[in-house]
Protein backbone atom coordinates (compact mmCIF):
# COMPACT_ATOMS: atom_id res chain seq x y z
CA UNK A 1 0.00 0.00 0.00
CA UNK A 2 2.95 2.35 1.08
CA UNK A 3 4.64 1.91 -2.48
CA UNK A 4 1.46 2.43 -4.11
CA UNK A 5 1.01 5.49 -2.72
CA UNK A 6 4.57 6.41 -3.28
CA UNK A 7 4.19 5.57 -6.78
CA UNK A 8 1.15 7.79 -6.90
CA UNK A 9 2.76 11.06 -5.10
CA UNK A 10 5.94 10.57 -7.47
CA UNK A 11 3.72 10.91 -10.44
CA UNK A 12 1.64 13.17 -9.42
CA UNK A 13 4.89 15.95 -8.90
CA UNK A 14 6.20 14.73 -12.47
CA UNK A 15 2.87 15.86 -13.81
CA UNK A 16 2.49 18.76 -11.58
CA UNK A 17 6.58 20.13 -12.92
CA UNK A 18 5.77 18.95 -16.35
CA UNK A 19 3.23 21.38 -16.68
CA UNK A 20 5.25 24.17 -14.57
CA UNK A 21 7.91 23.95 -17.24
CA UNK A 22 5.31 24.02 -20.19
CA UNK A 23 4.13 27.16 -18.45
CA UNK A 24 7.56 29.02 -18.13
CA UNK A 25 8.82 27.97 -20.92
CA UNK A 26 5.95 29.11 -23.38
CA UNK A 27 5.98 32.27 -21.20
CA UNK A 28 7.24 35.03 -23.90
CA UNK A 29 6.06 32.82 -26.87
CA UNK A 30 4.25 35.46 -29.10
CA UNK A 31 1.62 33.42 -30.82
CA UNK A 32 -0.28 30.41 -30.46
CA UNK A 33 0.77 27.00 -31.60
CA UNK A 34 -2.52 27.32 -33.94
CA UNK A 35 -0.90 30.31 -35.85
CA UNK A 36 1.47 28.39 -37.62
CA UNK A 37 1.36 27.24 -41.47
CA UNK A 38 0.70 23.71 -41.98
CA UNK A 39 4.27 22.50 -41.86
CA UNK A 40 5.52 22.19 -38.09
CA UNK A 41 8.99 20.27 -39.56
CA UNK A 42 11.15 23.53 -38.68
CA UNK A 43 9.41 24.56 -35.93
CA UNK A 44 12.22 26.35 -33.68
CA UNK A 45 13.67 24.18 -30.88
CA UNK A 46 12.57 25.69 -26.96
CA UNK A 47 14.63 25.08 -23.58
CA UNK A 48 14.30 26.54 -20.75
CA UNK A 49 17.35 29.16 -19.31
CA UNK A 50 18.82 25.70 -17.91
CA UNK A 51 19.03 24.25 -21.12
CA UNK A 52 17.11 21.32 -19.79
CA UNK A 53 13.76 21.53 -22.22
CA UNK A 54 13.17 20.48 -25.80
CA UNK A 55 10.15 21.07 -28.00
CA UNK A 56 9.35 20.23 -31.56
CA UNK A 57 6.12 19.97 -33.68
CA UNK A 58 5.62 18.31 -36.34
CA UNK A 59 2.24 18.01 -38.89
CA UNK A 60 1.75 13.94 -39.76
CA UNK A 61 -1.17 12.68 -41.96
CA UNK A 62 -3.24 15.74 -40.78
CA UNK A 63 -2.04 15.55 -36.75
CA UNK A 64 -0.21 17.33 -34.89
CA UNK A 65 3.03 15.91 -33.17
CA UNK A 66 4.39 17.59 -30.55
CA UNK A 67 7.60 16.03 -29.43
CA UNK A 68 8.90 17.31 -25.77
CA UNK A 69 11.83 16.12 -23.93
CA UNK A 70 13.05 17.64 -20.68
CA UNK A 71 15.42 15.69 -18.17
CA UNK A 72 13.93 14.13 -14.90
CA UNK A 73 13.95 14.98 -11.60
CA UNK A 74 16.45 13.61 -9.29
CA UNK A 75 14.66 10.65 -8.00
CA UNK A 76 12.10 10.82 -10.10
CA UNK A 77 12.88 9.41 -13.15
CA UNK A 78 10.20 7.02 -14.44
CA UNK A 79 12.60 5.07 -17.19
CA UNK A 80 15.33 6.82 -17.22
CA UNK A 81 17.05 10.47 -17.67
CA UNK A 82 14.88 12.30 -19.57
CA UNK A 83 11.39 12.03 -20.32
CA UNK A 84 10.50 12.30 -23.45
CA UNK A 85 7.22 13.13 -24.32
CA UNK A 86 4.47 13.23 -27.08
CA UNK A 87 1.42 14.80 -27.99
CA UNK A 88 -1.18 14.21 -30.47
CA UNK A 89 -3.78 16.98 -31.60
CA UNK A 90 -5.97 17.07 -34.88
CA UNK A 91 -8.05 20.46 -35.12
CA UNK A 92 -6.53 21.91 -32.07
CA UNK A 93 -8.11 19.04 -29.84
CA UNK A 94 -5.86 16.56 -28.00
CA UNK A 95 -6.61 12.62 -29.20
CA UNK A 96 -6.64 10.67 -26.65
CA UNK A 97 -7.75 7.04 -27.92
CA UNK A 98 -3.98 6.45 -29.04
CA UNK A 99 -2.04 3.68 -29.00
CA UNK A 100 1.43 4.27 -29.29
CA UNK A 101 5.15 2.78 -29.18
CA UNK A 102 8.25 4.83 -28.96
CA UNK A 103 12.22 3.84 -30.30
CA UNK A 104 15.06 5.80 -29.78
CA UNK A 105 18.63 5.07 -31.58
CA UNK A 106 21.43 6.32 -29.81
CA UNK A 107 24.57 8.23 -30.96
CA UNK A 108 26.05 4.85 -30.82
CA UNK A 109 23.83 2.70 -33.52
CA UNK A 110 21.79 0.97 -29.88
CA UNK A 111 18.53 1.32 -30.09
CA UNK A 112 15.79 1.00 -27.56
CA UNK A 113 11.59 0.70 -27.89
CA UNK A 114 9.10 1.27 -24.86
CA UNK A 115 5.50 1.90 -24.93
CA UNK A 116 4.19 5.11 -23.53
CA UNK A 117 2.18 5.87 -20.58
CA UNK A 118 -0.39 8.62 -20.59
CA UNK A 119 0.03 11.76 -18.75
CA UNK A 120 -3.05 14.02 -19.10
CA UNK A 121 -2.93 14.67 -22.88
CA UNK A 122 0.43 13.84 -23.25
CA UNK A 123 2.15 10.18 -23.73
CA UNK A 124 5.64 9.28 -22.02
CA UNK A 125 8.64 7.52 -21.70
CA UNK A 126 11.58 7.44 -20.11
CA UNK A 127 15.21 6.74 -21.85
CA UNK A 128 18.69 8.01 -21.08
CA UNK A 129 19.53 10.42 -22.78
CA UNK A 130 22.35 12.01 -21.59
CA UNK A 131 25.22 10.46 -24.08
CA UNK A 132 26.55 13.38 -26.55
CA UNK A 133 25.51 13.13 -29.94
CA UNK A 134 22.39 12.89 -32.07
CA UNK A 135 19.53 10.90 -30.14
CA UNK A 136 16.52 9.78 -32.82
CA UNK A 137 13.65 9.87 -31.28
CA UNK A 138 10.68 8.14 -33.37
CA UNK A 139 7.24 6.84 -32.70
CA UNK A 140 4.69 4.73 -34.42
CA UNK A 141 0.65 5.14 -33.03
CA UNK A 142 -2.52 3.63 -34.00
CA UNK A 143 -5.60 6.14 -33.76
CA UNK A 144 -8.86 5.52 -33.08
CA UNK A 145 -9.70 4.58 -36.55
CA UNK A 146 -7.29 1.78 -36.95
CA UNK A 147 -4.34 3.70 -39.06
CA UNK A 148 -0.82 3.79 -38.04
CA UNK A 149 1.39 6.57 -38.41
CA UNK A 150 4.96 7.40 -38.19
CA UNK A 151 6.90 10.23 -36.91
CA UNK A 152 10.29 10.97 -35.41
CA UNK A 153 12.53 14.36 -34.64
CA UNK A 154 16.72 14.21 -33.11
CA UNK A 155 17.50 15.55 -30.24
CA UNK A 156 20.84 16.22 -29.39
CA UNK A 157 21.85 14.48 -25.88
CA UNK A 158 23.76 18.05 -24.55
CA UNK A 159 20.40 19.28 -23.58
């Protein structure tokens, strides 16, 4: 019961400075993520003064990827040193009937897969990330329909 309710507090404060961090770190963002074009490919890279945030988007078979990695708490990591996170919107509106898989290669050819664990509207997993060097990060999810798609975005492990 104790580690059950250790479990819960832990992820409860990992949700609670996820969103924190979303918060400051959008702080002085000038528009909306709904005033871009259709392409989210370049969308510019954000961190937070520490250096410790990352945030992509990218536009998929009409959704919206959004592709966050930030490292984890001391004693709170929940797979390993960074979580990296996903979120999937179509029409500005979060989908949450997803199923999806994640697979990162590392700078050294390794790769890992885990499947993600939902968050509020956002999907995680945690990997170490620390190693210098290009990181791809890639997933694969099934919406409610029954289609699969593919994305993926690197993240460079100095962040």
């Amino acid at each position: 019961m104790k580690l059950k309710k250790t479990f819960f507090t832990s992820l409860v404060l990992l949700a609670n400075m996820f969103f924190t961090s979303i918060v400051v770190a959008s702080s002085g963002h000038e528009h909306g993520h709904n005033d871009h074009t259709n392409t989210h490919s370049d969308h510019e890279s954000m961190m937070s003064p520490e250096g410790t945030m990352f945030l992509k988007k990218q536009k998929v078979d009409g959704y919206d990827i959004s592709f966050h990695v930030m490292k984890a708490q001391p004693g709170k990591e929940m797979g390993g040193s960074h979580d990296f996170m996903i979120k999937v919107e179509k029409d500005g509106k979060p989908q949450g009937n997803i199923v999806m898989n994640t697979k990162v290669i590392y700078p050294n050819g390794k790769s890992e897969s885990k499947k993600t664990m939902k968050m509020g509207d956002w999907l995680m997993a945690g990997y170490d990330l620390h190693s210098e060097g290009k990181h791809q990060l890639m997933v694969l999810f099934k919406t409610a329909d029954g289609t699969k798609h593919k994305a993926g975005v690197f993240y460079s492990g100095n962040q």
